[in-house]
C-alpha atoms as a PDB file:
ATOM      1  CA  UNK A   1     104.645  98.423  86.571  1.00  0.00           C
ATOM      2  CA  UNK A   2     101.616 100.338  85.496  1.00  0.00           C
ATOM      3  CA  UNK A   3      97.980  98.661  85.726  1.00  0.00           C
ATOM      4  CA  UNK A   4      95.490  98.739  82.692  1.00  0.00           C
ATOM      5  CA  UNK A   5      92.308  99.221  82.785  1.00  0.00           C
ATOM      6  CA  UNK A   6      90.498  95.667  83.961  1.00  0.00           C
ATOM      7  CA  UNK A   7      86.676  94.834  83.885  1.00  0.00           C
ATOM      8  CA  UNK A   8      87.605  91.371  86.079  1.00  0.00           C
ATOM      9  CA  UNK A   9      88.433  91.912  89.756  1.00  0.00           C
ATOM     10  CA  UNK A  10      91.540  89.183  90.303  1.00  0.00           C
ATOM     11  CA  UNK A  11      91.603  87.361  93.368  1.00  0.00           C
ATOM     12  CA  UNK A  12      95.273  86.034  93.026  1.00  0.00           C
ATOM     13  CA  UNK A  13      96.648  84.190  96.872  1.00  0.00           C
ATOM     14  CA  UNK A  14      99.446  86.793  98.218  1.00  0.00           C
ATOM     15  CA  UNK A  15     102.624  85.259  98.315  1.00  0.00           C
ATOM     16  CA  UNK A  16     104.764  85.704 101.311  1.00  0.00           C
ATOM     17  CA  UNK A  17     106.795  88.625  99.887  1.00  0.00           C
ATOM     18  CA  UNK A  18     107.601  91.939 100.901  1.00  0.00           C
ATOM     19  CA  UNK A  19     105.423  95.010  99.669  1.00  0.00           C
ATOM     20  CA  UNK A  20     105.837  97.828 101.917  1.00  0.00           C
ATOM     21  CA  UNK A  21     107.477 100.953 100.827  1.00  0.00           C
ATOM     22  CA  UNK A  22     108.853 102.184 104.053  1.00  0.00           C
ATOM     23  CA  UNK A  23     112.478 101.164 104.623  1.00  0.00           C
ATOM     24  CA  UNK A  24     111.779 100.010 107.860  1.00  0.00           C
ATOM     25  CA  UNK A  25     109.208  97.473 107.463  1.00  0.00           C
ATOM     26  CA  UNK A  26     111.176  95.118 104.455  1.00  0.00           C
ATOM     27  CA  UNK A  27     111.972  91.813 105.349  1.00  0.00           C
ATOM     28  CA  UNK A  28     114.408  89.961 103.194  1.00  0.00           C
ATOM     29  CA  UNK A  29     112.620  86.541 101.221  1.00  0.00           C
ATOM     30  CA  UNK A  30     112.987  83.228 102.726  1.00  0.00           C
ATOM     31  CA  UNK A  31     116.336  82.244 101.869  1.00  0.00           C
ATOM     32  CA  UNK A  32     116.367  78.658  99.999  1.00  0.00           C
ATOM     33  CA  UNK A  33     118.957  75.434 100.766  1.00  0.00           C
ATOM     34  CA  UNK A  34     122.234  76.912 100.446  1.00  0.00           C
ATOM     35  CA  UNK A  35     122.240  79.935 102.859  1.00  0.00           C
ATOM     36  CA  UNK A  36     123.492  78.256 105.977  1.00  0.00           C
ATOM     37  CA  UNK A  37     123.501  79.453 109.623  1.00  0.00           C
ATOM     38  CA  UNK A  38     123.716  83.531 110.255  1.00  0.00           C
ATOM     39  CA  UNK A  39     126.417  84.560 112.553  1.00  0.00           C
ATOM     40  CA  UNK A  40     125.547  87.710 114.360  1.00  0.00           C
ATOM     41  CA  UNK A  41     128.377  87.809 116.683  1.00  0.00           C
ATOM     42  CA  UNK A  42     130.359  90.804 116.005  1.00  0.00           C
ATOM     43  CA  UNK A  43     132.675  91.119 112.893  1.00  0.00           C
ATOM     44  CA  UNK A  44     136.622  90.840 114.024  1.00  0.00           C
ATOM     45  CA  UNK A  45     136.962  93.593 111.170  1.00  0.00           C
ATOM     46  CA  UNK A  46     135.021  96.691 112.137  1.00  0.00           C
ATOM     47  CA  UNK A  47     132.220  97.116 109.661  1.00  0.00           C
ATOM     48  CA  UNK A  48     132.587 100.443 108.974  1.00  0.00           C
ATOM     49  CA  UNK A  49     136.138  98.931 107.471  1.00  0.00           C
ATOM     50  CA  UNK A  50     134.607  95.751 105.664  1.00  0.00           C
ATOM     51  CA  UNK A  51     132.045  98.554 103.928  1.00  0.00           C
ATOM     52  CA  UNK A  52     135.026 101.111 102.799  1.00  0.00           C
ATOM     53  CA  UNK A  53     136.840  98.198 101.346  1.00  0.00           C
ATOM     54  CA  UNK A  54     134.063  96.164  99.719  1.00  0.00           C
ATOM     55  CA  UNK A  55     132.484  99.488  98.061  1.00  0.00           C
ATOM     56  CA  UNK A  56     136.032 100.016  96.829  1.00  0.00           C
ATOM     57  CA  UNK A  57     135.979  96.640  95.011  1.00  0.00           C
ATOM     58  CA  UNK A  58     132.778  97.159  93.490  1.00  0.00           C
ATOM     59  CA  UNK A  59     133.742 100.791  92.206  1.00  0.00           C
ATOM     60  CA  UNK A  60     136.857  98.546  90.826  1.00  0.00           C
ATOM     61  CA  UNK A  61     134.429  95.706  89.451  1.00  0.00           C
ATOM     62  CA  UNK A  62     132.168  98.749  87.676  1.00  0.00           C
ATOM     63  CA  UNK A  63     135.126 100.067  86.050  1.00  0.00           C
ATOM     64  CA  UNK A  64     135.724  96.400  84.729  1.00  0.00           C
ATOM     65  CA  UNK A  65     131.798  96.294  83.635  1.00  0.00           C
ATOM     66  CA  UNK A  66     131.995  99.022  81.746  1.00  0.00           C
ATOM     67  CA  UNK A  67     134.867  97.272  79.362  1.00  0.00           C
ATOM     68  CA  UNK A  68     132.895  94.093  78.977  1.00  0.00           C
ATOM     69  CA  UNK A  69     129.524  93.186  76.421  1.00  0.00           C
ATOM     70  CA  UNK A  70     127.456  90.580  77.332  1.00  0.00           C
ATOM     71  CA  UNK A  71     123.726  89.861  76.556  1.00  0.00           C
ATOM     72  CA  UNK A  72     120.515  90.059  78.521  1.00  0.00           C
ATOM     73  CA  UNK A  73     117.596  88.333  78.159  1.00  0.00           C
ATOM     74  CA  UNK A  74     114.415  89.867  80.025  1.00  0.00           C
ATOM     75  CA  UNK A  75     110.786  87.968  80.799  1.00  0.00           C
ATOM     76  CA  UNK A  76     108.351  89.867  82.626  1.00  0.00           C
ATOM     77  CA  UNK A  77     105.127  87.745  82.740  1.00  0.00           C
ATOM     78  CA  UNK A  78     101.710  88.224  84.582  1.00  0.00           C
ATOM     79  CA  UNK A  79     100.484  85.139  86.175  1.00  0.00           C
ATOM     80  CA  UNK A  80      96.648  84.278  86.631  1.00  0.00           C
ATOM     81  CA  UNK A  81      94.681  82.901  89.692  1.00  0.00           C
ATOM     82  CA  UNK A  82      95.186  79.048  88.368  1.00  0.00           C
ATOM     83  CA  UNK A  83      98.803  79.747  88.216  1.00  0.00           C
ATOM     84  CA  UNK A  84      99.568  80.371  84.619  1.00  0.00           C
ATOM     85  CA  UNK A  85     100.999  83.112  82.318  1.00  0.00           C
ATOM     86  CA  UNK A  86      98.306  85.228  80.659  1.00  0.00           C
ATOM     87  CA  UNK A  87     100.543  87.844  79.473  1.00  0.00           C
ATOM     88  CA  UNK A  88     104.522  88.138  78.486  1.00  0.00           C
ATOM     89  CA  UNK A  89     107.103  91.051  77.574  1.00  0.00           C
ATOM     90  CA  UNK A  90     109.890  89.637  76.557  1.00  0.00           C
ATOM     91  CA  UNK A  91     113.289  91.458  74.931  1.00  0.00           C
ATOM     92  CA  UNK A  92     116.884  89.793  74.056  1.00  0.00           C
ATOM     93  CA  UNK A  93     119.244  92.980  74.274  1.00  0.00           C
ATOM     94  CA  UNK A  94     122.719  93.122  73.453  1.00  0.00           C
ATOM     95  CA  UNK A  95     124.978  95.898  75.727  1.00  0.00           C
ATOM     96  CA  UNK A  96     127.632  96.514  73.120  1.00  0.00           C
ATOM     97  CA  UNK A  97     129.886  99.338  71.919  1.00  0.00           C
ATOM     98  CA  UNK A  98     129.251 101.230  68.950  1.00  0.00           C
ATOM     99  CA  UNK A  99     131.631 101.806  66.070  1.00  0.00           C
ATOM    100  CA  UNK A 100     132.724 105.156  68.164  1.00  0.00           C
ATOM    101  CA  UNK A 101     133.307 102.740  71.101  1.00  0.00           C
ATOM    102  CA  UNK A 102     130.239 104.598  72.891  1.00  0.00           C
ATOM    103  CA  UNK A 103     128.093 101.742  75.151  1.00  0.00           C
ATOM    104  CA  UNK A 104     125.007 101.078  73.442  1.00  0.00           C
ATOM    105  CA  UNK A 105     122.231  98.293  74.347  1.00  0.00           C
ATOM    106  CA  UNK A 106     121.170  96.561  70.779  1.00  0.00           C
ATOM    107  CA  UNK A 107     117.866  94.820  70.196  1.00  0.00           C
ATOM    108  CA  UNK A 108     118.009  91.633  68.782  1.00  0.00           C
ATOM    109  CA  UNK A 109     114.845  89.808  69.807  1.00  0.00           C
ATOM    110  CA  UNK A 110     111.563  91.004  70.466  1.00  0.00           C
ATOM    111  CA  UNK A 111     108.882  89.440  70.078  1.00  0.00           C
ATOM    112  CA  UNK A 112     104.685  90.921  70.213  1.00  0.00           C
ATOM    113  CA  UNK A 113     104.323  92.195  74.067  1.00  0.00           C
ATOM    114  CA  UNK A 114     101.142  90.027  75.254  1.00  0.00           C
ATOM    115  CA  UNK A 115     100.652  92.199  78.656  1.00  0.00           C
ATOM    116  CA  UNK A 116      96.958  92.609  79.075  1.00  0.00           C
ATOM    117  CA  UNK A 117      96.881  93.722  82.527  1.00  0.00           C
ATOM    118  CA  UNK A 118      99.546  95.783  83.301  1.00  0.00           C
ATOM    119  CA  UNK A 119     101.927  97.505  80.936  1.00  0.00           C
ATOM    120  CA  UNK A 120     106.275  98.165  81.331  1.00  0.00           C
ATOM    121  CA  UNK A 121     107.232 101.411  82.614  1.00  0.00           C
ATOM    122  CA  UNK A 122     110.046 103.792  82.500  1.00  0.00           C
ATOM    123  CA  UNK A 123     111.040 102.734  86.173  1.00  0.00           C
ATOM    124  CA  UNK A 124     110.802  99.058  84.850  1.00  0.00           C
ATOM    125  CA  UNK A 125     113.384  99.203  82.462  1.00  0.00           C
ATOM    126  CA  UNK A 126     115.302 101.337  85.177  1.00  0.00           C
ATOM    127  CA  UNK A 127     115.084  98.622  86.956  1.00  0.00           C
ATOM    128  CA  UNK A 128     115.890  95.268  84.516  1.00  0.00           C
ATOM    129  CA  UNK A 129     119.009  98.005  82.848  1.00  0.00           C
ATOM    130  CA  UNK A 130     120.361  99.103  86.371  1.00  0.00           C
ATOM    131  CA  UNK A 131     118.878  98.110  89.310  1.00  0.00           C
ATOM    132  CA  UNK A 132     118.428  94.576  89.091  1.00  0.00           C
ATOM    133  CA  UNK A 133     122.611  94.031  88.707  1.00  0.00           C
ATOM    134  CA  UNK A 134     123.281  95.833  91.817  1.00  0.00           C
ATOM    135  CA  UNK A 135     126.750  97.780  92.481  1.00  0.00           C
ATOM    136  CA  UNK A 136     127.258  99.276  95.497  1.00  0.00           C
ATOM    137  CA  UNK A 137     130.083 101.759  94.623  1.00  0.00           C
ATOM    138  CA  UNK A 138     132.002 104.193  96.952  1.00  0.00           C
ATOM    139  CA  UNK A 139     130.359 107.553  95.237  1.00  0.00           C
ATOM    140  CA  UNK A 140     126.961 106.216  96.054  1.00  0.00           C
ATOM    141  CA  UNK A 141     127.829 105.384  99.709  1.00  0.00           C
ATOM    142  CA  UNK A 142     126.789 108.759 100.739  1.00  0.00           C
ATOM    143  CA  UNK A 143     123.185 107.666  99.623  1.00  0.00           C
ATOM    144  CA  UNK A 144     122.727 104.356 102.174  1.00  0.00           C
ATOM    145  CA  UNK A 145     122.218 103.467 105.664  1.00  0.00           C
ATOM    146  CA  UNK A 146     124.354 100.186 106.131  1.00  0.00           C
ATOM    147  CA  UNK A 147     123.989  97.981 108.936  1.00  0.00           C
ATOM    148  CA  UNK A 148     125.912  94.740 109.643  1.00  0.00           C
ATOM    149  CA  UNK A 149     123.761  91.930 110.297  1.00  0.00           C
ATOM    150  CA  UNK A 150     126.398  88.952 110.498  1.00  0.00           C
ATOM    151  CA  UNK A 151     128.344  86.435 108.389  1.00  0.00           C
ATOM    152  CA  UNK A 152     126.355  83.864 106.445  1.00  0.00           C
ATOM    153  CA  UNK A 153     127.490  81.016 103.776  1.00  0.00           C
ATOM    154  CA  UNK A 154     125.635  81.379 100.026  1.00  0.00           C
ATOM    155  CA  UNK A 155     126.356  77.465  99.153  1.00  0.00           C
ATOM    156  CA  UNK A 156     130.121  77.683 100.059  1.00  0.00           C
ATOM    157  CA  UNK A 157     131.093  81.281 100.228  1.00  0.00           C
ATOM    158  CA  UNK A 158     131.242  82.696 103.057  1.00  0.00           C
ATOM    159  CA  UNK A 159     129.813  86.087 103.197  1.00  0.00           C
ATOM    160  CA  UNK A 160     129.548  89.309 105.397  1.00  0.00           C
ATOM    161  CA  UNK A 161     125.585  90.141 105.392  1.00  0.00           C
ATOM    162  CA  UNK A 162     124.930  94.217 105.037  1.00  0.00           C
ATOM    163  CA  UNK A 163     120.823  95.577 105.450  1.00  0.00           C
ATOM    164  CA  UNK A 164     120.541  98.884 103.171  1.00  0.00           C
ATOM    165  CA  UNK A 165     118.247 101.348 102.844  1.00  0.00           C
ATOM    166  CA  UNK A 166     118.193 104.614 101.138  1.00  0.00           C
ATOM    167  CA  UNK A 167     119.267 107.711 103.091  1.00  0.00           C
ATOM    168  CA  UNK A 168     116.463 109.561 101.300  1.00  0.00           C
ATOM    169  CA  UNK A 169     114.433 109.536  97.841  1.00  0.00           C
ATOM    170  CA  UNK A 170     115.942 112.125  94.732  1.00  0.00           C
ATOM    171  CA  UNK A 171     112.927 112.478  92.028  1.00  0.00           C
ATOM    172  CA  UNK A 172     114.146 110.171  89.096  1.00  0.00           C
ATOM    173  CA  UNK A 173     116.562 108.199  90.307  1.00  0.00           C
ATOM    174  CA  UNK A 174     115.716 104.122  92.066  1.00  0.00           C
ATOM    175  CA  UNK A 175     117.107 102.958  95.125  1.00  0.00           C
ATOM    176  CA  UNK A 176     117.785  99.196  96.728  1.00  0.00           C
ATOM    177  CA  UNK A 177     115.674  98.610  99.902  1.00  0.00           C
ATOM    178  CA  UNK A 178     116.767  94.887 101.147  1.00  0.00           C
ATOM    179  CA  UNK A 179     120.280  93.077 101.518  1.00  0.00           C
ATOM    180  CA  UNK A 180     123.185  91.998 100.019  1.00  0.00           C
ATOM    181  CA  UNK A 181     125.541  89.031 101.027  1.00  0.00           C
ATOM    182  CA  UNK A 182     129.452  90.430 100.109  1.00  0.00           C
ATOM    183  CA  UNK A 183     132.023  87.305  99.718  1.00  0.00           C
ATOM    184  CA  UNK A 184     134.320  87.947 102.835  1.00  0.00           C
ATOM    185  CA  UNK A 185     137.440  87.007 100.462  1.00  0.00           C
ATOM    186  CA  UNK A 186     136.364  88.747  96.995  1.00  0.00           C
ATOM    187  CA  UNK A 187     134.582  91.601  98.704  1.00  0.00           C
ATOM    188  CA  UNK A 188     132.087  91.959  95.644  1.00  0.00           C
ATOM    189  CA  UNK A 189     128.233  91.464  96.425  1.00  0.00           C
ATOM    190  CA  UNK A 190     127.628  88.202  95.155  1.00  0.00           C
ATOM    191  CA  UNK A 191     123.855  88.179  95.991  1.00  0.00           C
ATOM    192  CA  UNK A 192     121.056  90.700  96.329  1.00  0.00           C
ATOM    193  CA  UNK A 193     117.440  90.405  97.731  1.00  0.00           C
ATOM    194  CA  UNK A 194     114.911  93.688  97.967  1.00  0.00           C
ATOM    195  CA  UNK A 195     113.422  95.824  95.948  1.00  0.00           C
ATOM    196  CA  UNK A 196     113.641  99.035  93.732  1.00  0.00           C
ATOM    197  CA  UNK A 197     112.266 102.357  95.434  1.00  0.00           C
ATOM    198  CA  UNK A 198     110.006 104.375  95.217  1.00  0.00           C
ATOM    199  CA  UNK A 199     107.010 103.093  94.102  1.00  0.00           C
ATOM    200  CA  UNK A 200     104.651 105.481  93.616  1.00  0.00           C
ATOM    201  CA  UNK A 201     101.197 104.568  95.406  1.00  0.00           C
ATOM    202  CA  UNK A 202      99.284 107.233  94.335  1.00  0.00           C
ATOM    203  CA  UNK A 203      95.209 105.982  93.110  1.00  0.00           C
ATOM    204  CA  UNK A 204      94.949 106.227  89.206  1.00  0.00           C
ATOM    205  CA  UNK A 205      99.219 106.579  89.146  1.00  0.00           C
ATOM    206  CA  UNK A 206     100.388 103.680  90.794  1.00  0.00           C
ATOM    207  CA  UNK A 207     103.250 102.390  89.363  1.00  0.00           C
ATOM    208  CA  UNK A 208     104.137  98.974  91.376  1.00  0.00           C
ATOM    209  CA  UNK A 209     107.428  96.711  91.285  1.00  0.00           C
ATOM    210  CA  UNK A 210     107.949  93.402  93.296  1.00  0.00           C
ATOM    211  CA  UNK A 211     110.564  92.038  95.402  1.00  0.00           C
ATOM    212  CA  UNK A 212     113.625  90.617  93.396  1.00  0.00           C
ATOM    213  CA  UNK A 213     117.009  88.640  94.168  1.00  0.00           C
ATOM    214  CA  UNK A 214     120.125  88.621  91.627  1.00  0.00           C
ATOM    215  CA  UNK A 215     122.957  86.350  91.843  1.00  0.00           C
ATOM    216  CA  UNK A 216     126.088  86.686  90.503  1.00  0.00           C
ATOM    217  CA  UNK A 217     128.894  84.259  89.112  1.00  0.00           C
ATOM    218  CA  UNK A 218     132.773  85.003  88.874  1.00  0.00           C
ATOM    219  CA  UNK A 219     133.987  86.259  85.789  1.00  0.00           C
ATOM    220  CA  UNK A 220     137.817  85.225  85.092  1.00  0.00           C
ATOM    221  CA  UNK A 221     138.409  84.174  88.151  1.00  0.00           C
ATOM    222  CA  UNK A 222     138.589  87.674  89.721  1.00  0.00           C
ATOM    223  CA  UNK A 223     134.811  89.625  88.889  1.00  0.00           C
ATOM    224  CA  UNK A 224     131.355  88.675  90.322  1.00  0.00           C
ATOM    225  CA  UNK A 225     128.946  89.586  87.519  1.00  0.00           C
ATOM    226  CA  UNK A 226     125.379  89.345  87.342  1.00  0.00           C
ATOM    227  CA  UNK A 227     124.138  86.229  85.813  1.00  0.00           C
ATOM    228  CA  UNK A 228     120.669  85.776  87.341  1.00  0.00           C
ATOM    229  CA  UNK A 229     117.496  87.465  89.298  1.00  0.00           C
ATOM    230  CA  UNK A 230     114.111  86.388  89.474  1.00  0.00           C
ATOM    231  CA  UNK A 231     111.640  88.852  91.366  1.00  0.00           C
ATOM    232  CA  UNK A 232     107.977  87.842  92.161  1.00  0.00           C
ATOM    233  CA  UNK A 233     105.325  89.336  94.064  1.00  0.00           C
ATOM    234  CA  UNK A 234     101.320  90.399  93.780  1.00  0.00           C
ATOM    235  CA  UNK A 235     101.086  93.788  93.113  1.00  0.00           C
ATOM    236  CA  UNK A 236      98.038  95.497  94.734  1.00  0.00           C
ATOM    237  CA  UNK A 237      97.090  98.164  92.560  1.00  0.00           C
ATOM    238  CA  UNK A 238      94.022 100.276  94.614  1.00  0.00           C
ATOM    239  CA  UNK A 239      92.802 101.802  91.461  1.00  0.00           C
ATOM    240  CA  UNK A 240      91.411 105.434  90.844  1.00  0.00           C
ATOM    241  CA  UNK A 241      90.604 107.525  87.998  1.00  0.00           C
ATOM    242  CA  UNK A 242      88.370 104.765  85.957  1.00  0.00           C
ATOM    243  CA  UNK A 243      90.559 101.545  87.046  1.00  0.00           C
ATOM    244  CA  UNK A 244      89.247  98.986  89.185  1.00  0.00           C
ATOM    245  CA  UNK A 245      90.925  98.002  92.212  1.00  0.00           C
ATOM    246  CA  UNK A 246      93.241  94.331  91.544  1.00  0.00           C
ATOM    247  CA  UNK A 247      95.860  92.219  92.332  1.00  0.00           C
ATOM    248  CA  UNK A 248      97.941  91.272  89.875  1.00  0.00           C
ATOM    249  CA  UNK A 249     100.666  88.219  90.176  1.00  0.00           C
ATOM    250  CA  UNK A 250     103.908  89.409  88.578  1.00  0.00           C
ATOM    251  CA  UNK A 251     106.953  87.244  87.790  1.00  0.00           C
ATOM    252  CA  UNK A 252     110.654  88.937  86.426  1.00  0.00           C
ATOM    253  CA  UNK A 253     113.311  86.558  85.142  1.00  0.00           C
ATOM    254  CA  UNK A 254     116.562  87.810  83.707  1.00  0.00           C
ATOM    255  CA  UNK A 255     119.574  86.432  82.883  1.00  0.00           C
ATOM    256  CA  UNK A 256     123.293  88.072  81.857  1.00  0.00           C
ATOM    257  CA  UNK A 257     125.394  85.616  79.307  1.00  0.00           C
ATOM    258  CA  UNK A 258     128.286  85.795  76.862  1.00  0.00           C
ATOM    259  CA  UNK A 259     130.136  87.862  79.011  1.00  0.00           C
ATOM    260  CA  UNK A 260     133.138  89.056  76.495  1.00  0.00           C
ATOM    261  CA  UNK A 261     135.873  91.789  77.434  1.00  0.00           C
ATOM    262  CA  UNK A 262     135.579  94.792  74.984  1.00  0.00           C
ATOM    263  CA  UNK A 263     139.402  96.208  75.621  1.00  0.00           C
ATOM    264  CA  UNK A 264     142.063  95.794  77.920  1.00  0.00           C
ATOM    265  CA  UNK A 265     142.563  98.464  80.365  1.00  0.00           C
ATOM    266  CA  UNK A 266     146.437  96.442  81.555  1.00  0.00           C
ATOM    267  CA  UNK A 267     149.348  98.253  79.356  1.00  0.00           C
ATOM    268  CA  UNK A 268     151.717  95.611  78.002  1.00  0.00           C
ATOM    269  CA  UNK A 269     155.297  97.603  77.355  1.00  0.00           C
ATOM    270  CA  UNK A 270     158.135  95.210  74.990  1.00  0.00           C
ATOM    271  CA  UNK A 271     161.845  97.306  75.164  1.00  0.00           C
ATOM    272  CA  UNK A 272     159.896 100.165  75.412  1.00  0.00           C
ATOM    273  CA  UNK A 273     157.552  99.841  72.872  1.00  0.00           C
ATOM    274  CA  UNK A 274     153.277 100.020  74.052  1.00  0.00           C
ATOM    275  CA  UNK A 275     151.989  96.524  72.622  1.00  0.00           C
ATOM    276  CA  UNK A 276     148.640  96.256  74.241  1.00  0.00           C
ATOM    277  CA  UNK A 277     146.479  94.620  72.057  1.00  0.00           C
ATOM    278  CA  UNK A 278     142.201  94.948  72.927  1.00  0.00           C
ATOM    279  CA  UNK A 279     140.698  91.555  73.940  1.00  0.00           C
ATOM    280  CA  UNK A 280     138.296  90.105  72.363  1.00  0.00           C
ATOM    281  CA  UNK A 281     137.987  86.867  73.728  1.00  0.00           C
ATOM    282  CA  UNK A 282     134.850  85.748  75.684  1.00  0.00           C
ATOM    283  CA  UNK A 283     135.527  85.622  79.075  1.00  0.00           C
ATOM    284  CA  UNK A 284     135.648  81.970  81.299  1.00  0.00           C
ATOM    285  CA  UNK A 285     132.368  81.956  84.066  1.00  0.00           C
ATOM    286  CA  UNK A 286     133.733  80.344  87.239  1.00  0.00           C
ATOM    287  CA  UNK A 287     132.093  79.286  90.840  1.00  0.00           C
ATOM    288  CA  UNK A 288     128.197  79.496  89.172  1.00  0.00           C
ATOM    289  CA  UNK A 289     125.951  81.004  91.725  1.00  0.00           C
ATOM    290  CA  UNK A 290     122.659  79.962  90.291  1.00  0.00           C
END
């Protein structure tokens, strides 16, 4: 999130949510009714096991991803000192497959983008196309430092709690800084709370993103899929280079729906014969997160 040029100095309250860049200072949001007690005894599985296996599963639940279309609805909104929007973007987005069966992300709603204080950038959609729906595969464990903090309950699945933090920063591409809760059955993430690095801090070039959590719901009774994050935060912007220093209150809500599978990746054989037929039909949401 980029600033614009302000001539009022805002003098938004700072919530209570992370802001710090450096891995070592984040501390996950307060967790609402339905995280229950943490238990940091020791896992009876080492964790080193429990984070092979569950990265498996999620390279096996990206692979699924990639066969299914579903739609996503994006709000960005700034929020002034008496508590109320002043400025919206706002998109409806289709992830589809073209005619050549090549993913594509179609357009369907977007209305005039009333952002007056700060405008989207290219990290921001980053973040609301990739980032925000979290997978942890097994190619990108390489790129984390995982550490086991103890088994927790997200209303009543129990789940295996994992910091991470990026090993180090590539130029172009966004990391997660925070924590994910993995269902100790399923081992998919089924909820994720940090934020997207690196922001980049530098006066008159500060591009700024706040803290975010996303849940996810099962899809056919086997996926977790994104259906939900919400990320909030003031954003401190310094300001340099003709901008005046401000704070400025953002809030991110966006939600995955219509899940539908684009093509079977099971072959069906009859005497022989290769009957697999694509499916089409929309897929049934079980165990809602949020």
């Amino acid at each position: 999130m980029r600033v614009l040029p302000c001539l009022i100095l805002l003098t938004a309250a700072v919530l209570p949510l992370a802001a710090a860049q450096d891995k070592d200072s984040f501390t996950p949001m307060a967790l609402d009714a339905g995280f229950g007690h943490m238990d940091v005894s020791a896992p009876t599985v080492p964790a080193d096991e429990i984070i092979r296996k569950f990265a498996a599963k999620e390279s096996e639940f990206q692979d699924a991803l990639n066969h299914y279309t579903y739609r996503r609805v994006a709000r960005v909104q700034t929020i002034d000192d008496d508590n109320k929007v002043d400025g919206e973007y706002y998109e409806v987005d289709d992830v589809i497959f073209g005619p050549s069966g090549k993913r594509t992300e179609k357009v369907v709603y977007a209305p005039l983008n009333t952002l007056q204080r700060v405008m989207m950038s290219p990290s921001d959609l980053q973040d609301i196309q990739h980032g925000y729906p979290f997978v942890l595969t097994t190619e990108q464990l390489p790129e984390y430092d995982i550490k086991y903090v103890g088994r927790q309950k997200v209303d009543e699945v129990d789940c295996y709690v994992f910091d991470v933090s990026p090993k180090k920063i590539d130029k172009g591409k966004r990391y997660l800084l925070g924590r994910i809760w993995v269902d100790a059955t399923d081992l998919q993430i089924v909820v994720t709370n940090g934020r997207m690095v690196p922001d980049d801090t530098r006066k008159g070039s500060e591009d700024l993103h706040p803290p975010f959590m996303t849940w996810r719901a099962q899809i056919d009774g086997h996926y977790w899929f994104p259906v939900y994050t919400k990320g909030e935060g003031v954003l401190h912007f310094a300001g340099g280079h003709g901008y005046l220093s401000q704070d400025v209150h953002i809030r991110d809500v966006i939600k995955y729906t219509d899940y539908k599978q684009f093509g079977s990746t099971i072959k069906i054989t009859y005497e022989g014969q290769d009957i697999t037929q694509p499916s089409t039909q929309p897929a049934q949401t079980k165990k809602p997160q949020k």
